[in-house]
N, C-alpha and C. Protein backbone atom coordinates (compact mmCIF):
# COMPACT_ATOMS: atom_id res chain seq x y z
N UNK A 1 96.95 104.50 94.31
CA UNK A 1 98.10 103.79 93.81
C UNK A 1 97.78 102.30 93.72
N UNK A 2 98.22 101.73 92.69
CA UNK A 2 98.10 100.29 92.63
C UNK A 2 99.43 99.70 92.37
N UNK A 3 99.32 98.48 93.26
CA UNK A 3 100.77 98.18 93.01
C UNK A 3 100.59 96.65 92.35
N UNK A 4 101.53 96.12 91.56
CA UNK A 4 101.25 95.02 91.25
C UNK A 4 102.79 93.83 91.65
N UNK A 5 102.03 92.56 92.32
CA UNK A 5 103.10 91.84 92.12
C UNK A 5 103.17 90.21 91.65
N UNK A 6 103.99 90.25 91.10
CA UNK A 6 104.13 89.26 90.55
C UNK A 6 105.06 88.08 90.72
N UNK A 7 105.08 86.79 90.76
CA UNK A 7 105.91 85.65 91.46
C UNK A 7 106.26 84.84 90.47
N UNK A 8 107.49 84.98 90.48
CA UNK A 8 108.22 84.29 89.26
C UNK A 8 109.05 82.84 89.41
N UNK A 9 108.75 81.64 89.13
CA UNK A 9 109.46 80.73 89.48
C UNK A 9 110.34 79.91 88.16
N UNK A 10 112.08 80.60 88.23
CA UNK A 10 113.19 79.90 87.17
C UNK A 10 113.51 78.63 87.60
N UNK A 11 114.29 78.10 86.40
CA UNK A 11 115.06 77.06 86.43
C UNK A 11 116.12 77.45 87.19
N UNK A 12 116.99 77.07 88.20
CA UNK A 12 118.43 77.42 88.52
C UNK A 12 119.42 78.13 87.36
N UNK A 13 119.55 77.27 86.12
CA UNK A 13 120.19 77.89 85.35
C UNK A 13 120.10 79.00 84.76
N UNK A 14 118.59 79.43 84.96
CA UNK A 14 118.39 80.68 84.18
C UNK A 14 118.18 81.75 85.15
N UNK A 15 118.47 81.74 86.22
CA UNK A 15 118.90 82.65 87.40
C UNK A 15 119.66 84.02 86.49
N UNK A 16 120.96 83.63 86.51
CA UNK A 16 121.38 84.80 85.99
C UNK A 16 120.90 85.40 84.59
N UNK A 17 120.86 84.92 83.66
CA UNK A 17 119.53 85.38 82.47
C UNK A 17 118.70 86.85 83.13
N UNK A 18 117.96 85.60 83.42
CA UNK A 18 116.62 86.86 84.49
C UNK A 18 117.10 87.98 85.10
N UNK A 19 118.22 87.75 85.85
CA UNK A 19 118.85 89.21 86.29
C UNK A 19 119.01 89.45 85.52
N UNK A 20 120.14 89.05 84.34
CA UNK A 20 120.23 90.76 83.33
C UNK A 20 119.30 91.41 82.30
N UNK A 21 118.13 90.23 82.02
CA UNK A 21 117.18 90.91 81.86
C UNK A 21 116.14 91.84 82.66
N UNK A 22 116.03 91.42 84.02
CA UNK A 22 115.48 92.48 85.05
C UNK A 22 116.52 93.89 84.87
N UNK A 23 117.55 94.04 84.63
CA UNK A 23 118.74 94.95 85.06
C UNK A 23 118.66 95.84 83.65
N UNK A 24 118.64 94.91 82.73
CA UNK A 24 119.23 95.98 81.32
C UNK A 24 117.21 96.43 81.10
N UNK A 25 116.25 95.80 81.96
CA UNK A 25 115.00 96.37 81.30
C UNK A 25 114.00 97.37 82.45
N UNK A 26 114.84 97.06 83.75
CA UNK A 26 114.40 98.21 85.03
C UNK A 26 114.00 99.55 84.54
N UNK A 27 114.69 100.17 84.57
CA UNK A 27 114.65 101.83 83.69
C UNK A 27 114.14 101.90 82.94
N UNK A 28 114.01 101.29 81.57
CA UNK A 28 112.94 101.42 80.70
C UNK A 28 111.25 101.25 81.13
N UNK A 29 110.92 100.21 82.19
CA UNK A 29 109.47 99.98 82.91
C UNK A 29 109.62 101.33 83.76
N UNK A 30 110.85 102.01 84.36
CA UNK A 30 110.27 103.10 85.19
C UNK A 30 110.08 104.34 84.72
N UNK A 31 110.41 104.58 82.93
CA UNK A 31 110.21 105.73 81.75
C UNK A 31 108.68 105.43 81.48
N UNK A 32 108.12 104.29 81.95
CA UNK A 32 106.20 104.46 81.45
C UNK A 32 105.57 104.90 82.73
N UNK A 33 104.76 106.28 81.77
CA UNK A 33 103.72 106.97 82.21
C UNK A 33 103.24 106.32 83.98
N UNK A 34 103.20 106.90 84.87
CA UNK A 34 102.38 106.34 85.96
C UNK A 34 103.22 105.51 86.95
N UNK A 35 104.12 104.87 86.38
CA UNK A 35 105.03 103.67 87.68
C UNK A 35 105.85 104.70 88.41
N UNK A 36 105.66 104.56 89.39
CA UNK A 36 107.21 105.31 90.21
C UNK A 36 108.19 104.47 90.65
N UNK A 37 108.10 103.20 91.19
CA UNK A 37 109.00 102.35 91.68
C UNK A 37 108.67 100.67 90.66
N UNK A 38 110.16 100.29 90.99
CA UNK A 38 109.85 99.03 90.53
C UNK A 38 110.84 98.26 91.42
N UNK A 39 110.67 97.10 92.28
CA UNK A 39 111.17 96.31 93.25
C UNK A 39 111.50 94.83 92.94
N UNK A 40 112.72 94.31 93.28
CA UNK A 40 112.57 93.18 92.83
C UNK A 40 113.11 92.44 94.07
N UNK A 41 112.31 90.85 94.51
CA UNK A 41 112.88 90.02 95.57
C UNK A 41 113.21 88.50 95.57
N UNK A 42 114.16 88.23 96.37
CA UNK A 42 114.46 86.68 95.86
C UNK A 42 114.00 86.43 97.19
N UNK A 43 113.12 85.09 96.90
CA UNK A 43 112.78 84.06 98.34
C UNK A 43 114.29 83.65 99.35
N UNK A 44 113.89 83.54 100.18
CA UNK A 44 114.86 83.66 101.21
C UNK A 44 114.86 81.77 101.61
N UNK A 45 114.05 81.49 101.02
CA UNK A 45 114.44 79.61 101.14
C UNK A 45 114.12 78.51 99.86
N UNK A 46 113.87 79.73 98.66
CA UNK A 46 113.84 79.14 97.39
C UNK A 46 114.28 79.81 96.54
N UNK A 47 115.44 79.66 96.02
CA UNK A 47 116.04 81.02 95.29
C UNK A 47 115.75 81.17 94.03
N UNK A 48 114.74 80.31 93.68
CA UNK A 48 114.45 79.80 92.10
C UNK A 48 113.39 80.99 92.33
N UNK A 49 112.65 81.79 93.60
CA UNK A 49 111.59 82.51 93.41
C UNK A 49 111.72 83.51 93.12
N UNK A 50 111.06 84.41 92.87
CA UNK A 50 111.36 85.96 92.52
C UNK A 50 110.10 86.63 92.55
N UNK A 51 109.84 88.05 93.18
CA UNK A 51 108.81 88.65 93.33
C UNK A 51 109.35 90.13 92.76
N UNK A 52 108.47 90.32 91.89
CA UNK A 52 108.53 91.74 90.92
C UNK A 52 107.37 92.22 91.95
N UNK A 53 107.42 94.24 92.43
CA UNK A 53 106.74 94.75 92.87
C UNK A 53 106.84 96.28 91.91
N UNK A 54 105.31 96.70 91.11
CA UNK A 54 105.77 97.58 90.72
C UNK A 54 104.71 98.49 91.13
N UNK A 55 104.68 99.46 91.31
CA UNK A 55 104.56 100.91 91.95
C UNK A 55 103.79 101.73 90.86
N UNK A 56 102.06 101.60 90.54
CA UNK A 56 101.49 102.75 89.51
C UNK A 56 100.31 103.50 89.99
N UNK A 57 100.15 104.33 89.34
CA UNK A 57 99.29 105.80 89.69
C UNK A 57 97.94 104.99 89.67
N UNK A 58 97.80 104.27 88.57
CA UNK A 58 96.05 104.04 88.19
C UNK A 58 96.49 102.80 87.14
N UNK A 59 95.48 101.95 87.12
CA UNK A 59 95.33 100.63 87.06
C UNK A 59 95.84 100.95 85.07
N UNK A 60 95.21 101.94 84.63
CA UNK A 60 95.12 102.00 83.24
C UNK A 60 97.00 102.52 82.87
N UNK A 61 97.48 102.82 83.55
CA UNK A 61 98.88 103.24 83.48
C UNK A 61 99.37 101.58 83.24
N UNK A 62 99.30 100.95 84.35
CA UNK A 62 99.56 99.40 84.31
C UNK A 62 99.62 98.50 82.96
N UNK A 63 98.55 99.09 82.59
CA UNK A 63 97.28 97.96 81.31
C UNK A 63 98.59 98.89 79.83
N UNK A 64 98.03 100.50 79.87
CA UNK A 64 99.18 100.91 78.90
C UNK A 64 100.97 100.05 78.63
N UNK A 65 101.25 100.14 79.53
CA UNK A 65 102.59 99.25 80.12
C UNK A 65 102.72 97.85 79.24
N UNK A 66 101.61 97.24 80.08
CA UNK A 66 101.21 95.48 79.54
C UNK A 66 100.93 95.51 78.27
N UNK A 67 100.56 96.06 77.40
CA UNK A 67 100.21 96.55 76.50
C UNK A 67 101.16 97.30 74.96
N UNK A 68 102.07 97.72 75.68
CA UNK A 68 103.92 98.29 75.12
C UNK A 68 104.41 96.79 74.45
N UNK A 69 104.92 97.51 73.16
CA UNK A 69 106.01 96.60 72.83
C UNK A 69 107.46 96.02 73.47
N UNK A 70 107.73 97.15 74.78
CA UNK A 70 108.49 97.13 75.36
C UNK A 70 108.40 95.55 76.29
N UNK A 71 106.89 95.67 76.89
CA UNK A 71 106.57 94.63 77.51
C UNK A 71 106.76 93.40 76.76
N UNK A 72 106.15 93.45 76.17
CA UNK A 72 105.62 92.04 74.76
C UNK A 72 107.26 91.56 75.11
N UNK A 73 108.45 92.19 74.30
CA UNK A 73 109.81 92.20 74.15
C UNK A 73 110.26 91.29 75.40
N UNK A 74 110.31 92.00 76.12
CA UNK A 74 111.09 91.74 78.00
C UNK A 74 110.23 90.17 78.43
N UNK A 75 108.58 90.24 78.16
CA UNK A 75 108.16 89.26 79.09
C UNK A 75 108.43 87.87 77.88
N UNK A 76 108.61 88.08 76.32
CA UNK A 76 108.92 87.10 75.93
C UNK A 76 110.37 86.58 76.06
N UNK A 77 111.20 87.12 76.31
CA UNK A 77 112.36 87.00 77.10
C UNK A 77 112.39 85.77 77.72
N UNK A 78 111.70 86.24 79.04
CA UNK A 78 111.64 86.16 80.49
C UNK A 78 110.85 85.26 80.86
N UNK A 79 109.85 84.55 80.20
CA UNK A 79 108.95 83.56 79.76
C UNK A 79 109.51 82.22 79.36
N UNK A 80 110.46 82.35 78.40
CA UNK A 80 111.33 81.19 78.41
C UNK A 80 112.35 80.39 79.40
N UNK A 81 112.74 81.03 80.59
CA UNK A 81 113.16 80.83 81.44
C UNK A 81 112.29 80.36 82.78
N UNK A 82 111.19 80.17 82.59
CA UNK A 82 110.33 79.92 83.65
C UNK A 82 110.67 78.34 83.97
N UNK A 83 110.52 78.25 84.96
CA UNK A 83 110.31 76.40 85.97
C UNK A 83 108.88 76.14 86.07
N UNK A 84 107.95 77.65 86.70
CA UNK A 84 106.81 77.06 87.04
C UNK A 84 105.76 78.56 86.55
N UNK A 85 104.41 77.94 85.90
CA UNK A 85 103.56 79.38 85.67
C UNK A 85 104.06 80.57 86.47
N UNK A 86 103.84 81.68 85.96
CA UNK A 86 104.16 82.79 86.99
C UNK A 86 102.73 82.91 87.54
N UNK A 87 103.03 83.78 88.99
CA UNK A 87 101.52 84.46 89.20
C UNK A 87 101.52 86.09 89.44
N UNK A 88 100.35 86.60 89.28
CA UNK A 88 100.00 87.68 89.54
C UNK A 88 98.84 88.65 90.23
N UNK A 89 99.36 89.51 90.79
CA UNK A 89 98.08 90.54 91.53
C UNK A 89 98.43 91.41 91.07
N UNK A 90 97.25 92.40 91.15
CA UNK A 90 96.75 93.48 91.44
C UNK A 90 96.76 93.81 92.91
N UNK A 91 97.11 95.21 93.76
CA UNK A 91 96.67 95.38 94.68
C UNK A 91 96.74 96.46 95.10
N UNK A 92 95.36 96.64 95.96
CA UNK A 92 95.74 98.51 96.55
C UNK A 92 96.14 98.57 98.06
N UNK A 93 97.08 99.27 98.18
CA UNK A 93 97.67 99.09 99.66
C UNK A 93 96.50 99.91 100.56
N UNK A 94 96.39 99.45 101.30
CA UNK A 94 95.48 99.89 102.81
C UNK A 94 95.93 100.60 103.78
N UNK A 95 96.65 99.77 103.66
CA UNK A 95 97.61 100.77 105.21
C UNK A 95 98.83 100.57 105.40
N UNK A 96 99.82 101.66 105.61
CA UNK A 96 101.48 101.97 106.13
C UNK A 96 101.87 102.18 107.43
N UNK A 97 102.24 101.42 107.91
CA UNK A 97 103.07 101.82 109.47
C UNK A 97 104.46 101.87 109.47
N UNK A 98 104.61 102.72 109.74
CA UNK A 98 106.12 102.92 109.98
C UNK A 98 106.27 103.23 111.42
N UNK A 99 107.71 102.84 111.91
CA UNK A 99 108.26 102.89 113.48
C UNK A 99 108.03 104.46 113.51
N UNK A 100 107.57 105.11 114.72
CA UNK A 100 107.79 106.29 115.36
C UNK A 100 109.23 107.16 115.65
């Protein structure tokens, strides 16, 4: 599994924007091939931040995705609303602990 996340930094004003574009375009990123989850988080002492976590089988599921007009659509959106570059990983999780 590879998960990817990504760190998004808005303008204040375009706060709500971004949600309803995260909201009206969720479901459609979780109808491509390979993602099972898609997560979204706001910084807890910068609310301008935002961390997309999405959930895929194999790196090439990802790339198909990035690759969709669907994407192109949503991230040119979502691009205009930026404060600061976004960033991004790749990553493969290692290890899960959960409480007993």
């Amino acid at each position: 599994m590879l998960i990817r996340i990504v760190k998004l930094t808005f303008k204040p004003e375009n706060i709500p924007s971004f949600e309803q574009i995260f909201n009206a375009s969720k479901n459609g990123i979780l109808a491509f091939d390979g993602c099972n989850m898609v997560e979204l988080y706001q910084d807890i002492n910068n609310p301008c931040i935002f961390f997309t976590y999405s959930f895929w089988d194999k790196a090439s599921d990802l790339e198909h995705y990035r690759n969709s007009d669907f994407f192109k659509t949503v991230w040119g959106k979502t691009k205009k609303l930026f404060a600061d570059k976004p960033e991004a990983w790749s990553v493969n999780r290692l290890q899960t602990t959960n409480p007993s």
